[in-house]
N, C-alpha and C. Protein backbone atom coordinates (compact mmCIF):
# COMPACT_ATOMS: atom_id res chain seq x y z
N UNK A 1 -0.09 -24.10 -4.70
CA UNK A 1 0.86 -23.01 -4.68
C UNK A 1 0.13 -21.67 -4.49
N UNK A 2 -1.01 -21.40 -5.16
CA UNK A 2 -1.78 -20.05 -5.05
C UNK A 2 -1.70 -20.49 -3.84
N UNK A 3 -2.39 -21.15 -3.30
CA UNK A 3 -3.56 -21.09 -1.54
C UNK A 3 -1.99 -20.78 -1.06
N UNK A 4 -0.97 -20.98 -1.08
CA UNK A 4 0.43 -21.12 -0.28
C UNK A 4 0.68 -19.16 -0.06
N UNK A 5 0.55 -19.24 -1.60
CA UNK A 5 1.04 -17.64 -1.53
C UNK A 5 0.08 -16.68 -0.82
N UNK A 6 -1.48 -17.14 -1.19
CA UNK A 6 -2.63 -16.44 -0.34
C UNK A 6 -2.11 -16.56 1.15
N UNK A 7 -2.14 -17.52 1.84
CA UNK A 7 -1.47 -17.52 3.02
C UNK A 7 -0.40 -16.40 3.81
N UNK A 8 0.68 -16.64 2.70
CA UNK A 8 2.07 -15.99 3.04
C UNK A 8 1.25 -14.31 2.96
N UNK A 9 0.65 -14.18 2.01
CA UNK A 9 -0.12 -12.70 1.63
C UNK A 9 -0.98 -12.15 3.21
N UNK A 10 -1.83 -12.98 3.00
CA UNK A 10 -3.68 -12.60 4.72
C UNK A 10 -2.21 -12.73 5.83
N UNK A 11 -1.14 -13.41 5.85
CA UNK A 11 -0.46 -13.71 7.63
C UNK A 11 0.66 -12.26 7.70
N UNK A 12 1.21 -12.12 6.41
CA UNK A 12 1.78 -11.35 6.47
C UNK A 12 1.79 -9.42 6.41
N UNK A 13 0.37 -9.19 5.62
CA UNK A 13 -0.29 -8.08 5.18
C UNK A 13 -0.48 -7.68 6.39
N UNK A 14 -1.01 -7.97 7.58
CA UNK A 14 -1.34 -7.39 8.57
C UNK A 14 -0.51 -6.97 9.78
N UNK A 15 1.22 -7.12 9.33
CA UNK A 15 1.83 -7.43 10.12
C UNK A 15 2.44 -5.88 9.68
N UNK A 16 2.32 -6.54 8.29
CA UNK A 16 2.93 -5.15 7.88
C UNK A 16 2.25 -3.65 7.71
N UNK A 17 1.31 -3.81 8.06
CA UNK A 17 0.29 -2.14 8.43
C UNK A 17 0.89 -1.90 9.69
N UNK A 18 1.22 -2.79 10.67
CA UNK A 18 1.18 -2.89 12.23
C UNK A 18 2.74 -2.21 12.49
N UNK A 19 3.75 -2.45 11.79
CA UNK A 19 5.10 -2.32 11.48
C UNK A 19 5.96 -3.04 12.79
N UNK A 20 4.87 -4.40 12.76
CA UNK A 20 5.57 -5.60 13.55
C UNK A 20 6.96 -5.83 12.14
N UNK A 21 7.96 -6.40 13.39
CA UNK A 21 9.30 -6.89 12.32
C UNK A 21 9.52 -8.26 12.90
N UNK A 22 8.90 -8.55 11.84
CA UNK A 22 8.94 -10.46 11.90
C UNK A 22 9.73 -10.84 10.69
N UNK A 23 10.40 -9.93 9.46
CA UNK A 23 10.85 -10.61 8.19
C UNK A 23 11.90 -10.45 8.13
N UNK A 24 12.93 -10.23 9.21
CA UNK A 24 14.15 -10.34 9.52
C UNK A 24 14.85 -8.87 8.60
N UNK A 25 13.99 -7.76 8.62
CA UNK A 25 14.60 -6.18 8.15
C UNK A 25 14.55 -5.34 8.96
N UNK A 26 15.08 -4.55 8.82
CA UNK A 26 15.13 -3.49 9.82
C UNK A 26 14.36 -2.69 9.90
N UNK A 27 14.32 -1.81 11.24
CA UNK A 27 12.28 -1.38 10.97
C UNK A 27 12.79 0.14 9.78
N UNK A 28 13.70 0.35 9.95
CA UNK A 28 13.66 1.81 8.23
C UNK A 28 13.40 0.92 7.14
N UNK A 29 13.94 -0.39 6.99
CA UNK A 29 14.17 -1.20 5.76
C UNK A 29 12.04 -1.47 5.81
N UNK A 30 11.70 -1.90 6.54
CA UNK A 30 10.83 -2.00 6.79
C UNK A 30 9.54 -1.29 6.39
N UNK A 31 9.58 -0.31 7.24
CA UNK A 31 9.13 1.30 7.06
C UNK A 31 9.03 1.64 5.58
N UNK A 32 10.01 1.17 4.80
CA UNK A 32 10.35 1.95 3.44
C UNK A 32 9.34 0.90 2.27
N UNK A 33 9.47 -0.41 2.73
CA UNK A 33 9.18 -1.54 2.12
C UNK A 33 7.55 -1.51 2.44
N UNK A 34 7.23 -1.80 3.21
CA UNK A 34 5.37 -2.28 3.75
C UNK A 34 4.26 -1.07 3.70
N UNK A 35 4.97 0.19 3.78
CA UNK A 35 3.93 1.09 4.48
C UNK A 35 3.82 2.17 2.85
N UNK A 36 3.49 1.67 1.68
CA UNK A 36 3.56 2.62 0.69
C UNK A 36 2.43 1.88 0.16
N UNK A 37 1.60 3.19 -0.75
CA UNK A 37 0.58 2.62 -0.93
C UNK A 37 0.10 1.72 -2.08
N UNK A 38 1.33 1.65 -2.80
CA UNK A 38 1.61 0.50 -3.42
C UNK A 38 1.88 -0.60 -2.77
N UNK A 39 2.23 -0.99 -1.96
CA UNK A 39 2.24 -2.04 -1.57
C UNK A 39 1.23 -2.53 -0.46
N UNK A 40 0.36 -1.43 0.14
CA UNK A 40 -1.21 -1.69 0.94
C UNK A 40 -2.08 -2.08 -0.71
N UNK A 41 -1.93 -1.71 -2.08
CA UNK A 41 -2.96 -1.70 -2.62
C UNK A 41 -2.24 -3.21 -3.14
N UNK A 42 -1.28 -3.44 -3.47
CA UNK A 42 -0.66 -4.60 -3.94
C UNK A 42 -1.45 -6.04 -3.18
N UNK A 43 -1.40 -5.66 -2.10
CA UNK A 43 -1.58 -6.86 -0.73
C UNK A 43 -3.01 -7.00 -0.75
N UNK A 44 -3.67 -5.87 -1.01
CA UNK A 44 -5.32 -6.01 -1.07
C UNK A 44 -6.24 -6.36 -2.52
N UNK A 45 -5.10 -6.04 -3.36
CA UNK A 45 -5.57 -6.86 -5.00
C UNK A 45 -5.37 -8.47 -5.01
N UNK A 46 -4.24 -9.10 -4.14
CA UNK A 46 -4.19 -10.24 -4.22
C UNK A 46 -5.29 -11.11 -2.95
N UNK A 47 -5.24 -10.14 -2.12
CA UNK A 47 -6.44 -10.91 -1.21
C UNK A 47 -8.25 -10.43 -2.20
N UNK A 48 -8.35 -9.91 -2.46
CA UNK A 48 -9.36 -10.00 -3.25
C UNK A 48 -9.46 -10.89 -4.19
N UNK A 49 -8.25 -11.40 -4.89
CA UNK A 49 -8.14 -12.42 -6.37
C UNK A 49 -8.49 -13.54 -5.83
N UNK A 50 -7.93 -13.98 -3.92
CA UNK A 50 -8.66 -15.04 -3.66
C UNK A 50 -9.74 -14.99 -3.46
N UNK A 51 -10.27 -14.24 -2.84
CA UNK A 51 -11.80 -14.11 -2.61
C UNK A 51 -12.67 -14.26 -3.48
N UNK A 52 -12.44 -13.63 -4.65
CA UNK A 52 -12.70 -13.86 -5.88
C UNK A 52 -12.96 -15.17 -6.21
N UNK A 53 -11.93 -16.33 -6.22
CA UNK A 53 -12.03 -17.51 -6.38
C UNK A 53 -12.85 -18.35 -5.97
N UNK A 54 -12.83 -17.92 -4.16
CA UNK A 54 -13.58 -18.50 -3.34
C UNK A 54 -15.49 -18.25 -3.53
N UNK A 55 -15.06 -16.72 -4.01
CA UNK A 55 -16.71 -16.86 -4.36
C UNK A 55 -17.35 -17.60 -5.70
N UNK A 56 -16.35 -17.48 -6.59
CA UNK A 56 -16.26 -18.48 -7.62
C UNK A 56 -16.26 -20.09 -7.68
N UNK A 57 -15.97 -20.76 -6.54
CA UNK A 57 -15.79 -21.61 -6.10
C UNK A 57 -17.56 -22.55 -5.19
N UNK A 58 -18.24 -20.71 -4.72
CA UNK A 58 -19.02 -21.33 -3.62
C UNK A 58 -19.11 -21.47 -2.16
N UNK A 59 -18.10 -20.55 -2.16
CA UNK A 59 -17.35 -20.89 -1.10
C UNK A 59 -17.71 -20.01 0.51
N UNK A 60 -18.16 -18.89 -0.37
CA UNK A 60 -18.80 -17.63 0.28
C UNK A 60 -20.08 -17.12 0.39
N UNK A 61 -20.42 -17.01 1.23
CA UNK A 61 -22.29 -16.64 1.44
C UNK A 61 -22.40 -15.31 1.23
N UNK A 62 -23.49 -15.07 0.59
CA UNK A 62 -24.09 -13.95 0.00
C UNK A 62 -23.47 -12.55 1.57
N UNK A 63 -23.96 -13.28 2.88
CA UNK A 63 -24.01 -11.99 3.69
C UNK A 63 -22.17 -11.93 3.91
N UNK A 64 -21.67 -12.89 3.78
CA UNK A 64 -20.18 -12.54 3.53
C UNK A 64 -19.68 -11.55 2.41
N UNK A 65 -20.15 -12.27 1.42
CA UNK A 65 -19.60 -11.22 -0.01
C UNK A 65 -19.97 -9.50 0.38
N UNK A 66 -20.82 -9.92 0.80
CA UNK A 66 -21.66 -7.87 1.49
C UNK A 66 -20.93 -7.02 2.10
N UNK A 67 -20.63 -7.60 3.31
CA UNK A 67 -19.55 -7.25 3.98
C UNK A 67 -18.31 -6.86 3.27
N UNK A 68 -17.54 -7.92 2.11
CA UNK A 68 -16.56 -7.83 1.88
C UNK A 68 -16.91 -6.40 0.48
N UNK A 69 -17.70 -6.49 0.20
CA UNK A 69 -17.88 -5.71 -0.25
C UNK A 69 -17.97 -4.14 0.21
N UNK A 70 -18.55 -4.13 0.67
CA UNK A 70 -18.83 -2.52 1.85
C UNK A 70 -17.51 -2.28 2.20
N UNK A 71 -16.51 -3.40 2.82
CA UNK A 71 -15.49 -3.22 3.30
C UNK A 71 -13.89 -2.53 1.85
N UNK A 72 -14.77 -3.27 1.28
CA UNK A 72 -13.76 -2.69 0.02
C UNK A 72 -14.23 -1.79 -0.79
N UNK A 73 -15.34 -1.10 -1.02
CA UNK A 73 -15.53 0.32 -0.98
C UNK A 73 -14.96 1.44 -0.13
N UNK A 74 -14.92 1.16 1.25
CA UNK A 74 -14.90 2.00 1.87
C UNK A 74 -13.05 2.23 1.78
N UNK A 75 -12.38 1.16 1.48
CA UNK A 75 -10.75 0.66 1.63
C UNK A 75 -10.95 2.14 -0.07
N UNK A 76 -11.59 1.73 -1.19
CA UNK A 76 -11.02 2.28 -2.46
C UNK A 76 -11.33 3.53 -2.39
N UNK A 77 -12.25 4.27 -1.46
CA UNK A 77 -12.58 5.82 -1.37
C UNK A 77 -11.40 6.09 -0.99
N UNK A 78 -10.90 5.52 0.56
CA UNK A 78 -9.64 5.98 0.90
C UNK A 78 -8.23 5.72 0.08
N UNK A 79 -8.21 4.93 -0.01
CA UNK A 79 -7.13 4.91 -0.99
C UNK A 79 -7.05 5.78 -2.43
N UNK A 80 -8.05 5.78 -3.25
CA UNK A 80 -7.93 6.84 -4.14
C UNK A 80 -7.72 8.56 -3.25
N UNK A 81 -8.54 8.32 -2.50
CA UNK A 81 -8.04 9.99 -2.07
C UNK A 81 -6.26 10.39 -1.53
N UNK A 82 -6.13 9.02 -1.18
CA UNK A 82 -4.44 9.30 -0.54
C UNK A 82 -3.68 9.15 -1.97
N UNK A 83 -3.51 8.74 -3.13
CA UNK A 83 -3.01 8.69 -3.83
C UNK A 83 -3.24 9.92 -4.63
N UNK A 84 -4.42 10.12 -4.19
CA UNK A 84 -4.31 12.00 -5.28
C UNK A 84 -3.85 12.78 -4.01
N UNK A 85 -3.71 12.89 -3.04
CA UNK A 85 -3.09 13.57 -1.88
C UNK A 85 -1.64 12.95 -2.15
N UNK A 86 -1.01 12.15 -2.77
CA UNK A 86 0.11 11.77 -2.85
C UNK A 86 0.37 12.35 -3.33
N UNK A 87 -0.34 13.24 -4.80
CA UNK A 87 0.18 14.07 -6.07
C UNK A 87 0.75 12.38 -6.87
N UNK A 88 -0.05 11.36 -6.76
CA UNK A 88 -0.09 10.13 -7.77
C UNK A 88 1.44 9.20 -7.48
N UNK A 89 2.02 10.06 -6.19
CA UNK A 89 3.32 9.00 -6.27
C UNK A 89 2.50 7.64 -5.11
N UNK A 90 2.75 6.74 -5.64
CA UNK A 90 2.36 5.33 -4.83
C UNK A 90 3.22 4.92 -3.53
N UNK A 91 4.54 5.41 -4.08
CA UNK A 91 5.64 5.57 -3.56
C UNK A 91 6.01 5.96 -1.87
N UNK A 92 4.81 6.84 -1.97
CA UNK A 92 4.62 7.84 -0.96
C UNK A 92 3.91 6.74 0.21
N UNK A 93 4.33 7.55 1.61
CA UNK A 93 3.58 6.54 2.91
C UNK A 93 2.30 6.54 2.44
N UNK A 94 1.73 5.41 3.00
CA UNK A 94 -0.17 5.25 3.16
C UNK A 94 -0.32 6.05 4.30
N UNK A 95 -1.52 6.56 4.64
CA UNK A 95 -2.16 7.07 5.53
C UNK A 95 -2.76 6.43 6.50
N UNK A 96 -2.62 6.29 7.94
CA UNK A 96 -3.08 5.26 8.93
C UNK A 96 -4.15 4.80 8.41
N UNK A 97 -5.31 6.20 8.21
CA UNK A 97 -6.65 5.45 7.50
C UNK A 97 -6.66 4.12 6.77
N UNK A 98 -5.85 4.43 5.41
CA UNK A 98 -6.13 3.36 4.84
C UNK A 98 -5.16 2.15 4.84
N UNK A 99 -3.91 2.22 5.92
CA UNK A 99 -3.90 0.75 6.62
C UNK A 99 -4.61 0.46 7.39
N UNK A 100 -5.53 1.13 7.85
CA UNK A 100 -6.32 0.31 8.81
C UNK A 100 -7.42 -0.45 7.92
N UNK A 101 -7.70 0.50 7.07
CA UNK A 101 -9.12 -0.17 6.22
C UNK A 101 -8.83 -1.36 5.47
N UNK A 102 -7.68 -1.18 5.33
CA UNK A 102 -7.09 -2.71 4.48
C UNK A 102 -6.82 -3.75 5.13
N UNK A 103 -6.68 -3.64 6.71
CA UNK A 103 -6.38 -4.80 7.54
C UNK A 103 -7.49 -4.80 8.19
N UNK A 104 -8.91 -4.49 7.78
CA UNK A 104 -10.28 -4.96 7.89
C UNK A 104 -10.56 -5.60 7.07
N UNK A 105 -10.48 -5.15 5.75
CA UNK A 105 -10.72 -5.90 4.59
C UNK A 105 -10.06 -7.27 4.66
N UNK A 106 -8.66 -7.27 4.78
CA UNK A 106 -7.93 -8.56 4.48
C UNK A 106 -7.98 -9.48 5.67
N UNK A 107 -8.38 -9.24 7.01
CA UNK A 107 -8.99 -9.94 8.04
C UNK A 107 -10.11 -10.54 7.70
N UNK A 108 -11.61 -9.81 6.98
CA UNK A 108 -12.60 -10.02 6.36
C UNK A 108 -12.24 -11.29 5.15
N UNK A 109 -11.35 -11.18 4.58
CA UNK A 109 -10.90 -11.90 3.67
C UNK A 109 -10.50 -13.15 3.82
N UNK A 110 -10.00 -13.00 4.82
CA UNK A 110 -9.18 -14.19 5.33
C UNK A 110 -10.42 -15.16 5.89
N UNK A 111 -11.01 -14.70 6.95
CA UNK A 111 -12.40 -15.69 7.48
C UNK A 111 -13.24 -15.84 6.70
N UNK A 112 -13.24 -15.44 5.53
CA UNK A 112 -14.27 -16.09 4.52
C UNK A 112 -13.90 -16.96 3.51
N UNK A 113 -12.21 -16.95 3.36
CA UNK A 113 -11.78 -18.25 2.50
C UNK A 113 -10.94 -19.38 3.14
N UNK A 114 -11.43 -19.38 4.82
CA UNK A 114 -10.56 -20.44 5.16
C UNK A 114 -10.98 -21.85 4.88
C-alpha cells in the first residue's frame, strides 16, 4: 500500500507543478489545489519518506543519496524563502522556482527507488 501511494505521489507530483489536467478538475480547481506551497512541500515530504526507506532498506548508493541530497537543499533554501515572501501563508502560489526544484528532486527520487 505505501509503494502504491509512493507511486500515485512521484506520477502525479510532477504533473501537478506542470498544471497538466489529468485528475478530471478544472484547470482554476486545479490551479487552486496543486500549485500552493503546501502542497509542493506536502508532495516532497512524502517522496523523501520513501527515499528514506529506500536508503534504509539499501537500496540507494552513496553517489545517489548526494545528489538527492544537494537536490533537497537547494528545493529547502527556496522554499523557506517563498514562504517568508508569503508573509507564512502556505496557502499562497509557489514560485516557478521552487516547482521546478521540487520536480528535480522528486524525478531524482523516483530513479533511485525504482
Amino acid at each position: 500500500m505505501k509503494q502504491l501511494f509512493l507511486a500515485l505521489v512521484l506520477v502525479c507530483a510532477p504533473l501537478a507543478f506542470t498544471g497538466s489536467t489529468g485528475c478530471g478538475c478544472t484547470t482554476s480547481q486545479q490551479a487552486a489545489a496543486y500549485k500552493t506551497l503546501n502542497i509542493v512541500a506536502t508532495s516532497v515530504d512524502a517522496g523523501m519518506k520513501a527515499f528514506a526507506d529506500a536508503v534504509v532498506a539499501n537500496k540507494v548508493g552513496a553517489a545517489t543519496q548526494e545528489k538527492v541530497r544537494t537536490a533537497h537543499g537547494r528545493y529547502q533554501k527556496a522554499l523557506g524563502a517563498a514562504v517568508v515572501a508569503a508573509h507564512f501563508d502556505t496557502s499562497a502560489p509557489a514560485p516557478e522556482d521552487v516547482k521546478k526544484l521540487a520536480s528535480e528532486l522528486l524525478a531524482l527520487i523516483t530513479e533511485a527507488v525504482k
